[in-house]
Each structure stands twice: as C-alpha cells, then as structure tokens.
PDB file of N, CA and C in Angstrom:
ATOM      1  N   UNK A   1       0.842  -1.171   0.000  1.00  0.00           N
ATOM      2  CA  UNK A   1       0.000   0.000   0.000  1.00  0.00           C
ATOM      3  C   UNK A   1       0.896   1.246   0.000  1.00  0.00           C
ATOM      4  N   UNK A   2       0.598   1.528  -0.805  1.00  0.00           N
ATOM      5  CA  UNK A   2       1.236   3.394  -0.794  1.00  0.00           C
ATOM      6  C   UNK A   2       1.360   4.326  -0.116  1.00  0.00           C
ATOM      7  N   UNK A   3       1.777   5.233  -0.147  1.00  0.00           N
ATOM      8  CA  UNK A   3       2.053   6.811   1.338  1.00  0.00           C
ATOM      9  C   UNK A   3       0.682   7.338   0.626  1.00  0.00           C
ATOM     10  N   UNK A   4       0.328   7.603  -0.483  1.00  0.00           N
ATOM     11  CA  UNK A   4      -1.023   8.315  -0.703  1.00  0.00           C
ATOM     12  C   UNK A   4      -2.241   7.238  -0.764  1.00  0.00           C
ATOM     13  N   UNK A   5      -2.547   6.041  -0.749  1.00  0.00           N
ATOM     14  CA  UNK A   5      -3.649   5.087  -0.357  1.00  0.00           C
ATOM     15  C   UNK A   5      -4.094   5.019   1.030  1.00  0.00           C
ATOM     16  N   UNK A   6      -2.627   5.395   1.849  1.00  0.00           N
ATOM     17  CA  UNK A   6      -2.316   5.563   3.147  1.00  0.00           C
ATOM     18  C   UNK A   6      -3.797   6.500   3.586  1.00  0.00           C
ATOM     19  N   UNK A   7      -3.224   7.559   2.928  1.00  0.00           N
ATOM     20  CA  UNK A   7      -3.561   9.281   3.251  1.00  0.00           C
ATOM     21  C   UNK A   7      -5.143   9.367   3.080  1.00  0.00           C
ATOM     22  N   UNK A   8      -5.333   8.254   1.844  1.00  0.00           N
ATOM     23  CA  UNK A   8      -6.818   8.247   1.171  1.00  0.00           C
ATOM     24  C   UNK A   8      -7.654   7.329   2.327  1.00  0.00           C
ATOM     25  N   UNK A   9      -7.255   6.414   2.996  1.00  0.00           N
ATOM     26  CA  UNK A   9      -7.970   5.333   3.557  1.00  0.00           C
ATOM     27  C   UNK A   9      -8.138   6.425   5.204  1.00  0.00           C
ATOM     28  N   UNK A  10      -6.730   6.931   5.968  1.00  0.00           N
ATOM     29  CA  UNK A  10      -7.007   7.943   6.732  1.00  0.00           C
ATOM     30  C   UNK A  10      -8.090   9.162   6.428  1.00  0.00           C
ATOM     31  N   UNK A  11      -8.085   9.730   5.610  1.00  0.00           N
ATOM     32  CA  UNK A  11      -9.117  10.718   5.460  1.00  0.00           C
ATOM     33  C   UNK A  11     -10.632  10.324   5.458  1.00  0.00           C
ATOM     34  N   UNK A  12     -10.642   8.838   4.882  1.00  0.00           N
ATOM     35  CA  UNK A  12     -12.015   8.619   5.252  1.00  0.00           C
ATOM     36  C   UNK A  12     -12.914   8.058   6.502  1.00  0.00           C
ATOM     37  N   UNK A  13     -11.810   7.942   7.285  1.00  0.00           N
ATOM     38  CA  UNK A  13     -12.313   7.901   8.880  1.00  0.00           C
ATOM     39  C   UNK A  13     -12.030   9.093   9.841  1.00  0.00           C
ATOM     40  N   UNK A  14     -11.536  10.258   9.322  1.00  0.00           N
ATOM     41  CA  UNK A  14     -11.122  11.125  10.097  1.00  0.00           C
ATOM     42  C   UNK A  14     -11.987  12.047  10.434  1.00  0.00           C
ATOM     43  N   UNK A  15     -12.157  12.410  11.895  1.00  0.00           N
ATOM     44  CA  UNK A  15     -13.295  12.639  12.452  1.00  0.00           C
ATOM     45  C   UNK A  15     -13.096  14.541  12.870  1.00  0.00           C
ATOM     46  N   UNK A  16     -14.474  15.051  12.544  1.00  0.00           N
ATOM     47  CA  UNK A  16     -14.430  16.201  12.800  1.00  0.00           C
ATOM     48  C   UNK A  16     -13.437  16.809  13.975  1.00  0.00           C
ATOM     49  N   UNK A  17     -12.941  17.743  14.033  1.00  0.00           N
ATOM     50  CA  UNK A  17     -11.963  18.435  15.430  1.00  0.00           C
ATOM     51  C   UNK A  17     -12.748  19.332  16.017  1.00  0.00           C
ATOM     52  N   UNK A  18     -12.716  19.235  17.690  1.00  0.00           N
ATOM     53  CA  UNK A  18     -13.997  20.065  17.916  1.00  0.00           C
ATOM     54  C   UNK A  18     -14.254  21.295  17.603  1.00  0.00           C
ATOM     55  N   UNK A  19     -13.395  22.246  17.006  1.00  0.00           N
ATOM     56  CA  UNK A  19     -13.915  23.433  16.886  1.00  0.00           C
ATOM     57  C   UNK A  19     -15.003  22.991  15.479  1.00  0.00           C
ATOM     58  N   UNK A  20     -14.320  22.317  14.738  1.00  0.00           N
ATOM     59  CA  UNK A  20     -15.309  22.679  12.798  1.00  0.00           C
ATOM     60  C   UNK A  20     -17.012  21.765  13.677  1.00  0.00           C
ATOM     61  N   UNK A  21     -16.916  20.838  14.235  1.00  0.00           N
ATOM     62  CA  UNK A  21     -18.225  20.559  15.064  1.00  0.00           C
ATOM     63  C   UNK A  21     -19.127  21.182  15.640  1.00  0.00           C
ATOM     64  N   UNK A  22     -18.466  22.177  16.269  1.00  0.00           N
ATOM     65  CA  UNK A  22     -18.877  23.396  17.330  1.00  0.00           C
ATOM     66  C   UNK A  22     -19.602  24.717  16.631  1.00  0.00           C
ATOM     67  N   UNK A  23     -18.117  24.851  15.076  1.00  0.00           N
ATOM     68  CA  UNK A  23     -18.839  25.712  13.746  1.00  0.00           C
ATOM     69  C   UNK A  23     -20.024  25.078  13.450  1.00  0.00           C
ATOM     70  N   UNK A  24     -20.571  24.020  12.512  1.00  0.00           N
ATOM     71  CA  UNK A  24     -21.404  23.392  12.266  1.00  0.00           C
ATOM     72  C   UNK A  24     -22.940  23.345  13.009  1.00  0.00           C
ATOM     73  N   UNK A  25     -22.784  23.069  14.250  1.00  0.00           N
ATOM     74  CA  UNK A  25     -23.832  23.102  15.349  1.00  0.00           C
ATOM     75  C   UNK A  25     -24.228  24.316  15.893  1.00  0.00           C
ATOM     76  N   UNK A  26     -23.700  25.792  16.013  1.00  0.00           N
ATOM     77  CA  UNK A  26     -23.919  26.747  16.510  1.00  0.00           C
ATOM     78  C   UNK A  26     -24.514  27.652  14.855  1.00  0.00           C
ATOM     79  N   UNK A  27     -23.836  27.457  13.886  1.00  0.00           N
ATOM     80  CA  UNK A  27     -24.169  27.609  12.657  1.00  0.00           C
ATOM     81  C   UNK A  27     -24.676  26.830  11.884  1.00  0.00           C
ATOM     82  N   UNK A  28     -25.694  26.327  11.776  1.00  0.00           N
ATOM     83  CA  UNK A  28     -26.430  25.053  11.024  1.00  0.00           C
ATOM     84  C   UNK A  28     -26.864  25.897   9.298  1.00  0.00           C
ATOM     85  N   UNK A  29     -27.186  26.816   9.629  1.00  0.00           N
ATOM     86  CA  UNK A  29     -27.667  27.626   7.995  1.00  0.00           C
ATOM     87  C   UNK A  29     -26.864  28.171   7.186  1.00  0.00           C
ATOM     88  N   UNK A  30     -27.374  28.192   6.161  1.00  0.00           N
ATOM     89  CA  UNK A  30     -27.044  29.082   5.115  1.00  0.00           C
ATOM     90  C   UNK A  30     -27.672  29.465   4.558  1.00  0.00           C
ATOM     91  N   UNK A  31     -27.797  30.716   5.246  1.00  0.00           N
ATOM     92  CA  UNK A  31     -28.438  32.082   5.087  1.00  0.00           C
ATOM     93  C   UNK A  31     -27.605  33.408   4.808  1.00  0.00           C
ATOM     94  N   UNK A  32     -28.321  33.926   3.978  1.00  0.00           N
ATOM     95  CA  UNK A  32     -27.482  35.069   3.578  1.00  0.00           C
ATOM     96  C   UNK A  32     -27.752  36.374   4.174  1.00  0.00           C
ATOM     97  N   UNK A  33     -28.094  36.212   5.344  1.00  0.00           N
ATOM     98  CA  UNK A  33     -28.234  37.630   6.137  1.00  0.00           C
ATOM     99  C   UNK A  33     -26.830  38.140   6.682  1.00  0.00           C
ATOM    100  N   UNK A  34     -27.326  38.869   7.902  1.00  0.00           N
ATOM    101  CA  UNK A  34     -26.141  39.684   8.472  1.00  0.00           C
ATOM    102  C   UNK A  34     -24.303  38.732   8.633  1.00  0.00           C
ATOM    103  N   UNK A  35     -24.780  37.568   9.321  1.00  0.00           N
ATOM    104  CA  UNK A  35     -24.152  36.512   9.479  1.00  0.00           C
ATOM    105  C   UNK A  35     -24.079  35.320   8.559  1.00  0.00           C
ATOM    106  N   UNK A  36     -25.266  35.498   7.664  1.00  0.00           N
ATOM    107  CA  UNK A  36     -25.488  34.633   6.853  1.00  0.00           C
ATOM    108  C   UNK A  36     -24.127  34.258   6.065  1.00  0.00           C
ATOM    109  N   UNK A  37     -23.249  35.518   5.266  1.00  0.00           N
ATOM    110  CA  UNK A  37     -22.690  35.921   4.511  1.00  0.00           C
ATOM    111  C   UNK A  37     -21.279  34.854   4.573  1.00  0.00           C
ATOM    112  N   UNK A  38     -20.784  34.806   6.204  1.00  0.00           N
ATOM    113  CA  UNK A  38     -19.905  34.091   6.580  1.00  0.00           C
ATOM    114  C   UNK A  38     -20.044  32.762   6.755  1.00  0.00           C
ATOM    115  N   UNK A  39     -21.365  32.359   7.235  1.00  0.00           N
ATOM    116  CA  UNK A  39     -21.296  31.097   7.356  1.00  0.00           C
ATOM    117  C   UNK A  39     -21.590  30.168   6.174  1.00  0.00           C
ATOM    118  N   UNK A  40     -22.397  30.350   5.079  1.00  0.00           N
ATOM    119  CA  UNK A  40     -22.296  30.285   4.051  1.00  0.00           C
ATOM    120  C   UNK A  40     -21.296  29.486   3.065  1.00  0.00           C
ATOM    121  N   UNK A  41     -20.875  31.094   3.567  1.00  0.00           N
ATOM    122  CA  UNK A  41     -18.968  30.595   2.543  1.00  0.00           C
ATOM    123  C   UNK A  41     -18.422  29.847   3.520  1.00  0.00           C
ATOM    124  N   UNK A  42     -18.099  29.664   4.561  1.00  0.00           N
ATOM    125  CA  UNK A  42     -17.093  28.497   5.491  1.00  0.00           C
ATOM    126  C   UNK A  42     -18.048  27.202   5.060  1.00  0.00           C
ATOM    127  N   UNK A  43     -19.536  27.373   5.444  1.00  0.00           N
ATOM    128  CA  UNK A  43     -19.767  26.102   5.349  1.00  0.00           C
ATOM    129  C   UNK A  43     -19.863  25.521   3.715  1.00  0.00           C
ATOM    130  N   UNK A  44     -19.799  26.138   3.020  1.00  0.00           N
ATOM    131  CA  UNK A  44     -19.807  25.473   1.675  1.00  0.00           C
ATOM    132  C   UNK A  44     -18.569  25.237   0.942  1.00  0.00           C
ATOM    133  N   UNK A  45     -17.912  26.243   1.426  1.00  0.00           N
ATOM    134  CA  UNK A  45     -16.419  25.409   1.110  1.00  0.00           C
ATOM    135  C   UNK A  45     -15.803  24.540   2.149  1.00  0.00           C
ATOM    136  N   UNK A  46     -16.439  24.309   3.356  1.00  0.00           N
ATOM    137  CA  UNK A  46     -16.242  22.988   4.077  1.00  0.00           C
ATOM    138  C   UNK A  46     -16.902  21.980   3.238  1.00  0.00           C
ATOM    139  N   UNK A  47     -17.824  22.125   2.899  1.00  0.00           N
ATOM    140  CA  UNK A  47     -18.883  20.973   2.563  1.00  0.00           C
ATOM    141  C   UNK A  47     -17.878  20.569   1.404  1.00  0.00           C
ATOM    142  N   UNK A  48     -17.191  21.204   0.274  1.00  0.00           N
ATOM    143  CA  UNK A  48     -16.626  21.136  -1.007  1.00  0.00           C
ATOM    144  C   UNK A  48     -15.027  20.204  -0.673  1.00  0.00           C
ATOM    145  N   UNK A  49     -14.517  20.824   0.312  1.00  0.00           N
ATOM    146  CA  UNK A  49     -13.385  20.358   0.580  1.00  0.00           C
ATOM    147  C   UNK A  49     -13.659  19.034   1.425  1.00  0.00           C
ATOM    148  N   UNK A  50     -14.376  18.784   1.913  1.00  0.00           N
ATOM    149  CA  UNK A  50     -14.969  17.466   2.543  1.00  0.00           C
ATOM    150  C   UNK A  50     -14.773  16.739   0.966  1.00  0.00           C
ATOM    151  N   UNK A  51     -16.005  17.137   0.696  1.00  0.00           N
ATOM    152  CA  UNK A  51     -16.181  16.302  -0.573  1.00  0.00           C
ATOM    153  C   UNK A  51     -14.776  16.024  -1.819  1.00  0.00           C
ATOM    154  N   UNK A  52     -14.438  16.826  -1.391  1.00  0.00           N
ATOM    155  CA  UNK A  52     -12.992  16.968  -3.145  1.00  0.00           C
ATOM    156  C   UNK A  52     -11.930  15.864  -2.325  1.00  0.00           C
ATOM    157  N   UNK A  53     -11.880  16.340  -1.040  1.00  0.00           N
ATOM    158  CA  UNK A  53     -10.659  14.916  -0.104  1.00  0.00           C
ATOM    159  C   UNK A  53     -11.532  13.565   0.411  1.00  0.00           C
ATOM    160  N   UNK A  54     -12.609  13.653   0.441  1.00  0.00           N
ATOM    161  CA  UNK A  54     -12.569  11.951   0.501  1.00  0.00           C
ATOM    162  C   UNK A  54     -12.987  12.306   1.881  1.00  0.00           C
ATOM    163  N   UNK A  55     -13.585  12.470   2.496  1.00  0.00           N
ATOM    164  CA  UNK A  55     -13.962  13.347   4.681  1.00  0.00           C
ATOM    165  C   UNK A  55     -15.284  12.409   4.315  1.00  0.00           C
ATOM    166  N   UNK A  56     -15.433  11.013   4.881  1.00  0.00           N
ATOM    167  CA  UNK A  56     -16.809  10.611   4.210  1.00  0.00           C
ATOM    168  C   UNK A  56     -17.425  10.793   5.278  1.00  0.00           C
ATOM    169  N   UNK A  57     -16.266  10.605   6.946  1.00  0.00           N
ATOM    170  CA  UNK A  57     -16.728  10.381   8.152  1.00  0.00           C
ATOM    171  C   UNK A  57     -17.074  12.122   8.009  1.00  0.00           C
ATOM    172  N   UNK A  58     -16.195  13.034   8.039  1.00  0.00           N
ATOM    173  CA  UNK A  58     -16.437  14.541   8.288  1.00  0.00           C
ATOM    174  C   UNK A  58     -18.037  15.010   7.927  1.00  0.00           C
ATOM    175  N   UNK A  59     -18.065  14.608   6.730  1.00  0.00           N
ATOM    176  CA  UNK A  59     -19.410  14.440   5.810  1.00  0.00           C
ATOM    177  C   UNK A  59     -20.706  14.078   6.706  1.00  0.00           C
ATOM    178  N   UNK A  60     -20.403  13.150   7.154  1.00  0.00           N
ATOM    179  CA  UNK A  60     -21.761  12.739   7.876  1.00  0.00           C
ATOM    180  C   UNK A  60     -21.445  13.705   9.077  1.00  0.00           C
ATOM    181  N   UNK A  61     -20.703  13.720   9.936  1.00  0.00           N
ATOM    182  CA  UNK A  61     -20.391  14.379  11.404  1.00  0.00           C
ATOM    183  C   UNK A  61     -21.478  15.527  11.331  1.00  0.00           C
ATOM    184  N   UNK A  62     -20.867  16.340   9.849  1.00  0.00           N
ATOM    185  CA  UNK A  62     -20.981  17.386  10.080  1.00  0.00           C
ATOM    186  C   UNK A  62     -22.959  17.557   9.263  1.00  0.00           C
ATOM    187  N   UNK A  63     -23.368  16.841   8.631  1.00  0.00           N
ATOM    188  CA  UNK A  63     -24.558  17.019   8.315  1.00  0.00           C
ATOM    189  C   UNK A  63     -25.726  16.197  10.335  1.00  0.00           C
ATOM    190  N   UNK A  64     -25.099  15.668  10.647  1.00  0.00           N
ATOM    191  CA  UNK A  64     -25.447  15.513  11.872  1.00  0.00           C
ATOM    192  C   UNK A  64     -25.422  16.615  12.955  1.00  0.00           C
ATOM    193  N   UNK A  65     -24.432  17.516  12.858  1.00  0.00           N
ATOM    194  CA  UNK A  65     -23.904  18.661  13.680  1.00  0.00           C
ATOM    195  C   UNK A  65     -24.995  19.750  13.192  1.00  0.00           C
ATOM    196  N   UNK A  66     -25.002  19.816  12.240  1.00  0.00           N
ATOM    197  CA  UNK A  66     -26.466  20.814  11.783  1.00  0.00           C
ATOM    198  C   UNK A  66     -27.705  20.434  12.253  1.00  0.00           C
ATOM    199  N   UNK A  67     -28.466  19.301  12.254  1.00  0.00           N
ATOM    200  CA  UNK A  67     -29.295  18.750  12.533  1.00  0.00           C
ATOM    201  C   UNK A  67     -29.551  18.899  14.101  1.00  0.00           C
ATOM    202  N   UNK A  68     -28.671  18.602  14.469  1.00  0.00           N
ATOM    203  CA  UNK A  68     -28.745  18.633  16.182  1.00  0.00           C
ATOM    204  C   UNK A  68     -28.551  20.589  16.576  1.00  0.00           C
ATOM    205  N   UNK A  69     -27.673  21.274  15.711  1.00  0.00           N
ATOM    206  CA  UNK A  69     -27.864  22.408  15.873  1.00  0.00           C
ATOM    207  C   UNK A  69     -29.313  23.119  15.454  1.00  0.00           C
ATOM    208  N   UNK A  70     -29.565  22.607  14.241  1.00  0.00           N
ATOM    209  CA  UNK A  70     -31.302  23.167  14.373  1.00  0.00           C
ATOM    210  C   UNK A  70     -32.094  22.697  15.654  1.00  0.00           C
ATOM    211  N   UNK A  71     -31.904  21.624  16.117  1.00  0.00           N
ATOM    212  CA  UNK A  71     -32.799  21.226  16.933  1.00  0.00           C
ATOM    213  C   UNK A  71     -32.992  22.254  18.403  1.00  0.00           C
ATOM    214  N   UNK A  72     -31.499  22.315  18.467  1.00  0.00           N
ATOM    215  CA  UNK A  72     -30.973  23.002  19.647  1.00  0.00           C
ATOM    216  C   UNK A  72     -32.176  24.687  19.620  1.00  0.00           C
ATOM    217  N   UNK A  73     -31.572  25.344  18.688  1.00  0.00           N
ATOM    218  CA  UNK A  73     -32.449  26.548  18.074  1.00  0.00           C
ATOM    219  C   UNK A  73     -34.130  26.388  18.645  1.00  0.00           C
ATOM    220  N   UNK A  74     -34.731  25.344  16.936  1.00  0.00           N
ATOM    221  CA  UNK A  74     -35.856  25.210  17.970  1.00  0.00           C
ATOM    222  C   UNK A  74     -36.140  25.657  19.421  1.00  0.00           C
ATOM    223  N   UNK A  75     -35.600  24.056  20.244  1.00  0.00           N
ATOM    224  CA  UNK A  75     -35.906  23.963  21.760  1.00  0.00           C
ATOM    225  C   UNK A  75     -35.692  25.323  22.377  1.00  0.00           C
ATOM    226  N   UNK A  76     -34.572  25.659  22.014  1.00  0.00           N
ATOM    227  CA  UNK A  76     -34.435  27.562  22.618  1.00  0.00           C
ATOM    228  C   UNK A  76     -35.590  28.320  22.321  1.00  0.00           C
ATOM    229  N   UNK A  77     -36.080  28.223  21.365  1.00  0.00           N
ATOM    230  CA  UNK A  77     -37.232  29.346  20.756  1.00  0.00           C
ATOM    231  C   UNK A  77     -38.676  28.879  21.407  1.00  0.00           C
ATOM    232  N   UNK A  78     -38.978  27.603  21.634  1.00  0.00           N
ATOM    233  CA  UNK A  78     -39.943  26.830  22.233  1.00  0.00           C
ATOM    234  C   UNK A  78     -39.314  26.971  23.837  1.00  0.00           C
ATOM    235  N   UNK A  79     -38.441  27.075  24.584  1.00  0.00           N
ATOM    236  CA  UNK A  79     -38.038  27.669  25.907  1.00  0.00           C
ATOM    237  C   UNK A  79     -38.669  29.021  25.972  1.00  0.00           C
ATOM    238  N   UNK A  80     -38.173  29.560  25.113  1.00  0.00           N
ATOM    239  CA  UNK A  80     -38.213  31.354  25.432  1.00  0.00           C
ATOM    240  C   UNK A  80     -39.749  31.422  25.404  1.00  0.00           C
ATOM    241  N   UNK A  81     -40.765  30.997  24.476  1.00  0.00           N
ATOM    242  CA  UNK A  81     -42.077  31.521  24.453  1.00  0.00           C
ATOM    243  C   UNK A  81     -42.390  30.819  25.339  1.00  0.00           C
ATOM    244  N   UNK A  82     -42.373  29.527  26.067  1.00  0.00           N
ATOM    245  CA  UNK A  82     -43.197  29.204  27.040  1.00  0.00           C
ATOM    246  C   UNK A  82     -42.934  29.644  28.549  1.00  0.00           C
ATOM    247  N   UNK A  83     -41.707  30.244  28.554  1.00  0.00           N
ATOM    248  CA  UNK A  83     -41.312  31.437  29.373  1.00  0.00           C
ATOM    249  C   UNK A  83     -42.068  32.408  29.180  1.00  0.00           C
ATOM    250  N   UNK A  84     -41.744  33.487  28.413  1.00  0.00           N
ATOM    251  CA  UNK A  84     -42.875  34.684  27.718  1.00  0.00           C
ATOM    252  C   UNK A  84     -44.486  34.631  28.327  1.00  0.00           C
ATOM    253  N   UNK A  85     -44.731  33.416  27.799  1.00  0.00           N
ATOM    254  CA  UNK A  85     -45.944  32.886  28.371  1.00  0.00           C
ATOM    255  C   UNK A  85     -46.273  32.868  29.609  1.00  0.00           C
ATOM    256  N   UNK A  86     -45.570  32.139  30.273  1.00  0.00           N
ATOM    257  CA  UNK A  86     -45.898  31.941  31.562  1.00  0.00           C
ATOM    258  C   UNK A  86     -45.537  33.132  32.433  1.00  0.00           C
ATOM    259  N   UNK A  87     -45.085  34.175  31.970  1.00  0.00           N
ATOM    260  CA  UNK A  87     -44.116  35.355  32.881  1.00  0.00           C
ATOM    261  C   UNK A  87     -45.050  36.568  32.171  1.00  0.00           C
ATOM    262  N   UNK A  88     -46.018  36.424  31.469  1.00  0.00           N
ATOM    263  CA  UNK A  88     -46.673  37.181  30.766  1.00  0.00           C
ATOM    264  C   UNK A  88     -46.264  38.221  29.948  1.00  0.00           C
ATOM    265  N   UNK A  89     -45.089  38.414  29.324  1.00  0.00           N
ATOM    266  CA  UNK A  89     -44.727  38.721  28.289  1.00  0.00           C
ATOM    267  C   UNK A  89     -45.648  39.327  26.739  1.00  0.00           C
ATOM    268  N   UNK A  90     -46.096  37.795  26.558  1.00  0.00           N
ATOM    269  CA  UNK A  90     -46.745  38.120  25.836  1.00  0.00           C
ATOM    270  C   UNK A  90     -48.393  38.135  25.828  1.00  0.00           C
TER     271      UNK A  90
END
C-alpha cells in the first residue's frame, strides 16, 4: 500500500476536530443575512473540501452537527415563548 492510499484510507475515517463541530452546530444555515454571509462561505467550502478529499466520516459528522444544531435553536425558541408565556410577556 502506498504513502497516498495511506492518506486516502485515513481521510475517510477522520473525524471532525472540535472546533469545525462546534462551527457546524452553533451555525447550522445558510443564510445570507447579516451573518449569513460568513457562514455560508465556510460552510460550503467545508462541505466542497470534505467532498474533493474523501472526509466521508467529516461528511456525515458534520450534516449531523447541523441537525442537532437546528434542533438546539428550535428547543431555545420553544423555551423562550413558554417562558414569555408563563411570565406574561406576551
């Protein structure tokens, strides 16, 4: 086996590092608003460079890391109004 079959068989188990996880989950969209603008471009040229090196594990991590970051959102937004609610807010 080769130094680059090596490199190819490593990259496809190599697992997100916690910060690009942490990006992913706190930033799940791509949206082109205020913030939109940045996350966007990181996450789509993450998504590209995943894809162009072979990241099959990164790939999934990170479509999981969104998922659980929307969720997160949600539950916050469903916290805050039933707070609101109950504190009469609204």
């Amino acid at each position: 086996m080769t130094e680059e079959e090596k490199n190819k068989e490593r990259r496809k188990i190599a697992s997100l590092t916690t910060e690009e996880y942490l990006t992913f989950f706190f930033f799940p969209y791509n949206d082109t608003g205020r913030l939109g603008s940045f996350t966007k471009s990181y996450n789509q040229s993450e998504d590209e460079r995943f894809a162009k090196h072979g990241f099959e594990t990164k790939i999934k991590q990170a479509k999981s890391a969104r998922k659980l970051g929307f969720l997160f959102y949600a539950i916050m937004v469903f916290i805050l109004i039933v707070l609101a609610k109950y504190l009469d807010f609204i």
